[in-house]
C-alpha atoms as a PDB file:
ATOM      1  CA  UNK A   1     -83.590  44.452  81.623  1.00  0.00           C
ATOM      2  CA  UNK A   2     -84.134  41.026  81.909  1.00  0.00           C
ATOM      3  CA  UNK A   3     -81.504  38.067  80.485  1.00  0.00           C
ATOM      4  CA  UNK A   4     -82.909  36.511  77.175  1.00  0.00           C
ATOM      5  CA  UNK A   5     -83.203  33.371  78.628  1.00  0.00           C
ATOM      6  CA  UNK A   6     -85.586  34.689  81.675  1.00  0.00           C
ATOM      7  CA  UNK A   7     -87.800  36.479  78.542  1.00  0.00           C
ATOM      8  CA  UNK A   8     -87.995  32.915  76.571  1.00  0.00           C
ATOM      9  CA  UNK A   9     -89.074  31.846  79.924  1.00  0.00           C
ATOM     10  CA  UNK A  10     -91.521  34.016  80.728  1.00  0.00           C
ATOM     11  CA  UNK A  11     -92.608  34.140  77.170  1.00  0.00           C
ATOM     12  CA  UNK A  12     -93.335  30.405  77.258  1.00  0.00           C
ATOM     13  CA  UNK A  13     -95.269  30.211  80.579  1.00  0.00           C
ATOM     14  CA  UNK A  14     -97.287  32.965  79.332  1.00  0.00           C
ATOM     15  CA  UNK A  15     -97.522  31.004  75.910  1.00  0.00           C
ATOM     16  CA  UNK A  16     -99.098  27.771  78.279  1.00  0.00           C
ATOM     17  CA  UNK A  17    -101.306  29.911  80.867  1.00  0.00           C
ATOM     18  CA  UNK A  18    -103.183  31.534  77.770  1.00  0.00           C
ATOM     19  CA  UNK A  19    -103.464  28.204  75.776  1.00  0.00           C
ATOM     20  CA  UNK A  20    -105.194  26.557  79.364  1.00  0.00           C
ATOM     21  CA  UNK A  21    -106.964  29.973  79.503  1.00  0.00           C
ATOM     22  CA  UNK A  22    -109.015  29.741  75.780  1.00  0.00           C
ATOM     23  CA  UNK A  23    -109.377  26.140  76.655  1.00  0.00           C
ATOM     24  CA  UNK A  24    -111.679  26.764  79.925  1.00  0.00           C
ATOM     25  CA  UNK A  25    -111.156  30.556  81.089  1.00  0.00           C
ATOM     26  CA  UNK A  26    -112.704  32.669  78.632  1.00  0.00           C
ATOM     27  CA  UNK A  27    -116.513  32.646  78.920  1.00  0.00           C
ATOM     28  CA  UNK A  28    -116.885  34.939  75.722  1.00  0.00           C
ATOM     29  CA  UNK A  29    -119.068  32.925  73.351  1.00  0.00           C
ATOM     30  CA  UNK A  30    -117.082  34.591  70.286  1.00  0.00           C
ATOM     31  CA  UNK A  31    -113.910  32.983  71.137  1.00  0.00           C
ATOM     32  CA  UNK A  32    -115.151  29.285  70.796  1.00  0.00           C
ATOM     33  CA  UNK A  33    -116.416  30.434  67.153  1.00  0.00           C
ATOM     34  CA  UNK A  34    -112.954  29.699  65.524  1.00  0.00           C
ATOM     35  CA  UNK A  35    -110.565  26.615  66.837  1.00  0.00           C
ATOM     36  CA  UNK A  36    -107.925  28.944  68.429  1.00  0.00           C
ATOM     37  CA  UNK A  37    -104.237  28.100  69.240  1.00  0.00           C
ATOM     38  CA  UNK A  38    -101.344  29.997  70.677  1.00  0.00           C
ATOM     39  CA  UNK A  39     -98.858  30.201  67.965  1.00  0.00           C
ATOM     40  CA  UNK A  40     -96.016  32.447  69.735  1.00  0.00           C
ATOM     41  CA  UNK A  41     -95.408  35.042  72.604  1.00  0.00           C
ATOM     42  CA  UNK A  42     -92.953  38.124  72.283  1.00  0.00           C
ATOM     43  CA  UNK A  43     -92.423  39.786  75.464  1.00  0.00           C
ATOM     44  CA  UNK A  44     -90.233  42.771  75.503  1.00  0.00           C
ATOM     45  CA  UNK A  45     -86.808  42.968  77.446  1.00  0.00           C
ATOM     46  CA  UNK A  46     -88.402  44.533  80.406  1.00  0.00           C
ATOM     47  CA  UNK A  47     -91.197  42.104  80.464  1.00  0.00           C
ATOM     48  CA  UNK A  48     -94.155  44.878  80.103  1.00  0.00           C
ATOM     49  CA  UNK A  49     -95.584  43.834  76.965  1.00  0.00           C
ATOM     50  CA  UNK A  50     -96.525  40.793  75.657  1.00  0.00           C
ATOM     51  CA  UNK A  51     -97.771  40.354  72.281  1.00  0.00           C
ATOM     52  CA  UNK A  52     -99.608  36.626  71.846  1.00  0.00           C
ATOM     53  CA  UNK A  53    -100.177  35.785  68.368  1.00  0.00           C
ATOM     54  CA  UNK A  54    -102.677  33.190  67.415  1.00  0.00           C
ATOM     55  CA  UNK A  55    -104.007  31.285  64.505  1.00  0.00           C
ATOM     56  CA  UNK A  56    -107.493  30.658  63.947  1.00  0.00           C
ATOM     57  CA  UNK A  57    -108.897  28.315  61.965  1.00  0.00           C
ATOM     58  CA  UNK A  58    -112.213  29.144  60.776  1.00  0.00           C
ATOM     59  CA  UNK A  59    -114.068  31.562  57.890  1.00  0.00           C
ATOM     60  CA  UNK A  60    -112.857  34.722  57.562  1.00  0.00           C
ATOM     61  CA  UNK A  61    -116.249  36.092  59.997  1.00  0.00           C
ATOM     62  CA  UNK A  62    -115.702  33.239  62.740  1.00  0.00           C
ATOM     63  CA  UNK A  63    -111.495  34.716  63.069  1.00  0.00           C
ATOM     64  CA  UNK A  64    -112.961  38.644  62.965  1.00  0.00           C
ATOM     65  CA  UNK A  65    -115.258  37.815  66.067  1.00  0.00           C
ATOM     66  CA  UNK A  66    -112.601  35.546  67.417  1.00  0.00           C
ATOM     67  CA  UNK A  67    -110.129  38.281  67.475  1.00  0.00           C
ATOM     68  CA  UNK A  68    -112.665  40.659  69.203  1.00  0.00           C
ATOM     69  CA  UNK A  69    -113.506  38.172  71.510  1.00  0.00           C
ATOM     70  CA  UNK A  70    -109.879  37.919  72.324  1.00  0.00           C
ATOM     71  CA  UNK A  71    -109.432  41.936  72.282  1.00  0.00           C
ATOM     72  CA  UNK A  72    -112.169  42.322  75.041  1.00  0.00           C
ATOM     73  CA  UNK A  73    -110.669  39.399  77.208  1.00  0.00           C
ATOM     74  CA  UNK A  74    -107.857  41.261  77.313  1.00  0.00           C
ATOM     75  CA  UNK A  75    -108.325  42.279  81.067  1.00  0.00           C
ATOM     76  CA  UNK A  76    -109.420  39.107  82.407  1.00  0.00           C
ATOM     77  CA  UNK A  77    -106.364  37.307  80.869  1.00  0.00           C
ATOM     78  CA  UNK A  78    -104.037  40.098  82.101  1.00  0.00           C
ATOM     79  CA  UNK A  79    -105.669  39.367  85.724  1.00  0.00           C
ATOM     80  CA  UNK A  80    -105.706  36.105  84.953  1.00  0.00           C
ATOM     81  CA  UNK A  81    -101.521  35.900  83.876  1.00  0.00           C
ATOM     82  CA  UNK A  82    -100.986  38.382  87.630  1.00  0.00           C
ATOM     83  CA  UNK A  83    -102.397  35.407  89.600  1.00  0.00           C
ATOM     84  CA  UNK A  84    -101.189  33.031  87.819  1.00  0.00           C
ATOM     85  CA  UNK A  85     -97.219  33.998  87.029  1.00  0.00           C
ATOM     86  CA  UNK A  86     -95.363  35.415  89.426  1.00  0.00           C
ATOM     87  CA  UNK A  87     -93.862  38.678  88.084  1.00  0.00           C
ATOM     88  CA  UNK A  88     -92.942  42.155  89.966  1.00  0.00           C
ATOM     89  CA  UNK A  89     -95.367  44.047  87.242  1.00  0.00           C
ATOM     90  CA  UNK A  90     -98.124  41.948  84.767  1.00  0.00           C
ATOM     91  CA  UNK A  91     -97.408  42.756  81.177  1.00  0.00           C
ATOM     92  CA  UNK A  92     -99.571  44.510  78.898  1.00  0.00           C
ATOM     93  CA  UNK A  93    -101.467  41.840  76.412  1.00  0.00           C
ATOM     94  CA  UNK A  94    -101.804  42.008  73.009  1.00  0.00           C
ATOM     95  CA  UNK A  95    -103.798  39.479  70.966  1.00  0.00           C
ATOM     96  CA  UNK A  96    -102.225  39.744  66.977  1.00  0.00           C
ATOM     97  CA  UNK A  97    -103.649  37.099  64.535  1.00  0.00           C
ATOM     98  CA  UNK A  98    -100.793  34.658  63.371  1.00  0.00           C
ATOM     99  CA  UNK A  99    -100.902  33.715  59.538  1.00  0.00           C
ATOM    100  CA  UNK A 100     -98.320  32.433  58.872  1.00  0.00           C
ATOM    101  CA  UNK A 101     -99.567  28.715  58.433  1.00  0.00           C
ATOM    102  CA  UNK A 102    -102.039  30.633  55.775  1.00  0.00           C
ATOM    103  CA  UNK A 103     -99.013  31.192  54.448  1.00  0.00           C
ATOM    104  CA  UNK A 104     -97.314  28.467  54.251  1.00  0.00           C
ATOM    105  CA  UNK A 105    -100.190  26.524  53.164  1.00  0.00           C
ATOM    106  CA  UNK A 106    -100.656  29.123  50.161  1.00  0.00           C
ATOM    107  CA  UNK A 107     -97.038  28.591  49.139  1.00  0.00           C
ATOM    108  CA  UNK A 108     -97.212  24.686  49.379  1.00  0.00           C
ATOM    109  CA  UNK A 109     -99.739  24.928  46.967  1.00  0.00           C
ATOM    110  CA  UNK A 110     -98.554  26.828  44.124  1.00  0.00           C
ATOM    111  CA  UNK A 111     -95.404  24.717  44.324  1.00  0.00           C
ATOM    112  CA  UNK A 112     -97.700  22.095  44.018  1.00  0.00           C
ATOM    113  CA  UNK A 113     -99.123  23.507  40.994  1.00  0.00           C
ATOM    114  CA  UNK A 114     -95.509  24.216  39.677  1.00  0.00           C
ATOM    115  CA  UNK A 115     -94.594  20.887  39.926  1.00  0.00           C
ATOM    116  CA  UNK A 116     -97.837  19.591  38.135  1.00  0.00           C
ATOM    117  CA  UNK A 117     -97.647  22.386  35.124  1.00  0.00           C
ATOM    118  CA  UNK A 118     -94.079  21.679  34.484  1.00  0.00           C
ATOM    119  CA  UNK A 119     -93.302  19.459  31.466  1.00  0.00           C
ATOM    120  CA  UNK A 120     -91.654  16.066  31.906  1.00  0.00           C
ATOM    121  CA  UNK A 121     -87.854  16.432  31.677  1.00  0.00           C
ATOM    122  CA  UNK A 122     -86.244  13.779  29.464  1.00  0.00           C
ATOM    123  CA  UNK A 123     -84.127  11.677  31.618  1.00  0.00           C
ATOM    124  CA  UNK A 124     -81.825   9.344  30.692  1.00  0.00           C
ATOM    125  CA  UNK A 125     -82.175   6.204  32.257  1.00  0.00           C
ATOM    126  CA  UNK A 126     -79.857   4.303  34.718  1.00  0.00           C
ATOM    127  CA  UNK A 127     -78.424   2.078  32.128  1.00  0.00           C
ATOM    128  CA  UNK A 128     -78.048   3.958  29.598  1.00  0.00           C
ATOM    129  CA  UNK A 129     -75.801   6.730  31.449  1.00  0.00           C
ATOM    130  CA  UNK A 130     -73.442   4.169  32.889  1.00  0.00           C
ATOM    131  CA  UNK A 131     -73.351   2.119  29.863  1.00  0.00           C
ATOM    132  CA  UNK A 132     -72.233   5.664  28.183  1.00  0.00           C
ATOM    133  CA  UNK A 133     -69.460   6.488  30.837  1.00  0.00           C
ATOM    134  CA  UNK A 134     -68.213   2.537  30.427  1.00  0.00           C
ATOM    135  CA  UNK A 135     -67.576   3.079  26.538  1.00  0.00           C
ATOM    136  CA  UNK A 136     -66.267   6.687  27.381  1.00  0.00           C
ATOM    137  CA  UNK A 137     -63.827   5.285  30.039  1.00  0.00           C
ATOM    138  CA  UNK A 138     -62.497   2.242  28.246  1.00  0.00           C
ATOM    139  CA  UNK A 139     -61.215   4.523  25.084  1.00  0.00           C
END
């Protein structure tokens, strides 16, 4: 088993040899459909899996052919990641869609709406509140 610290490592050289590869490595014409990023890597303790999540931005067609894109590609970047990281063994890749800033996006907006349906509170001004805790405090 590998320290934790040698897996964050490898995790995030594997995270920055992917992100050069789907800049100008992978030929496959469905992988430029959707603007992909490389969101996170997980590799296991003993460094033979690697699961790369990614977010695609894009209509829900352009991420399906994305992610197949990425699912047949998985050889070349596996290839790719042996010549390029020097390991003992090359993990297995996994290409998982990441959407989490879906997500988060989705959340910021009905708190958005929550905050736009919700009535008006009735505050009590500045003045008036210390004005009130004067007249309290000098009885």
């Amino acid at each position: 088993m590998a320290t934790n610290r040698r897996v964050s490592r490898v995790a995030e050289l594997i995270k920055r040899e992917v992100s050069q590869m789907l800049l100008n490595g992978i030929k496959d014409d469905r992988v430029g459909t959707g603007m992909v990023s490389v969101t996170d890597v997980d590799v296991s303790g003993d460094l033979q899996h690697a699961k790369i999540y990614v977010s695609i931005y894009g209509t829900d067609e352009a991420k399906v052919e994305t992610m197949a894109g990425l699912k047949s590609a998985t050889g070349y970047v596996r290839s790719e990641l042996g010549a390029r990281v020097r390991l003992r063994r090359t993990p297995e890749v996994i290409f998982l869609e990441d959407r989490s800033i879906e997500r988060g996006n989705k959340v910021l907006a009905l708190l958005d709406q929550l905050n736009h349906e919700r009535p008006p509170e009735n505050l009590v001004s500045v003045e008036e509140s210390t004005n009130q805790d004067d007249e309290s405090s000098s009885e």
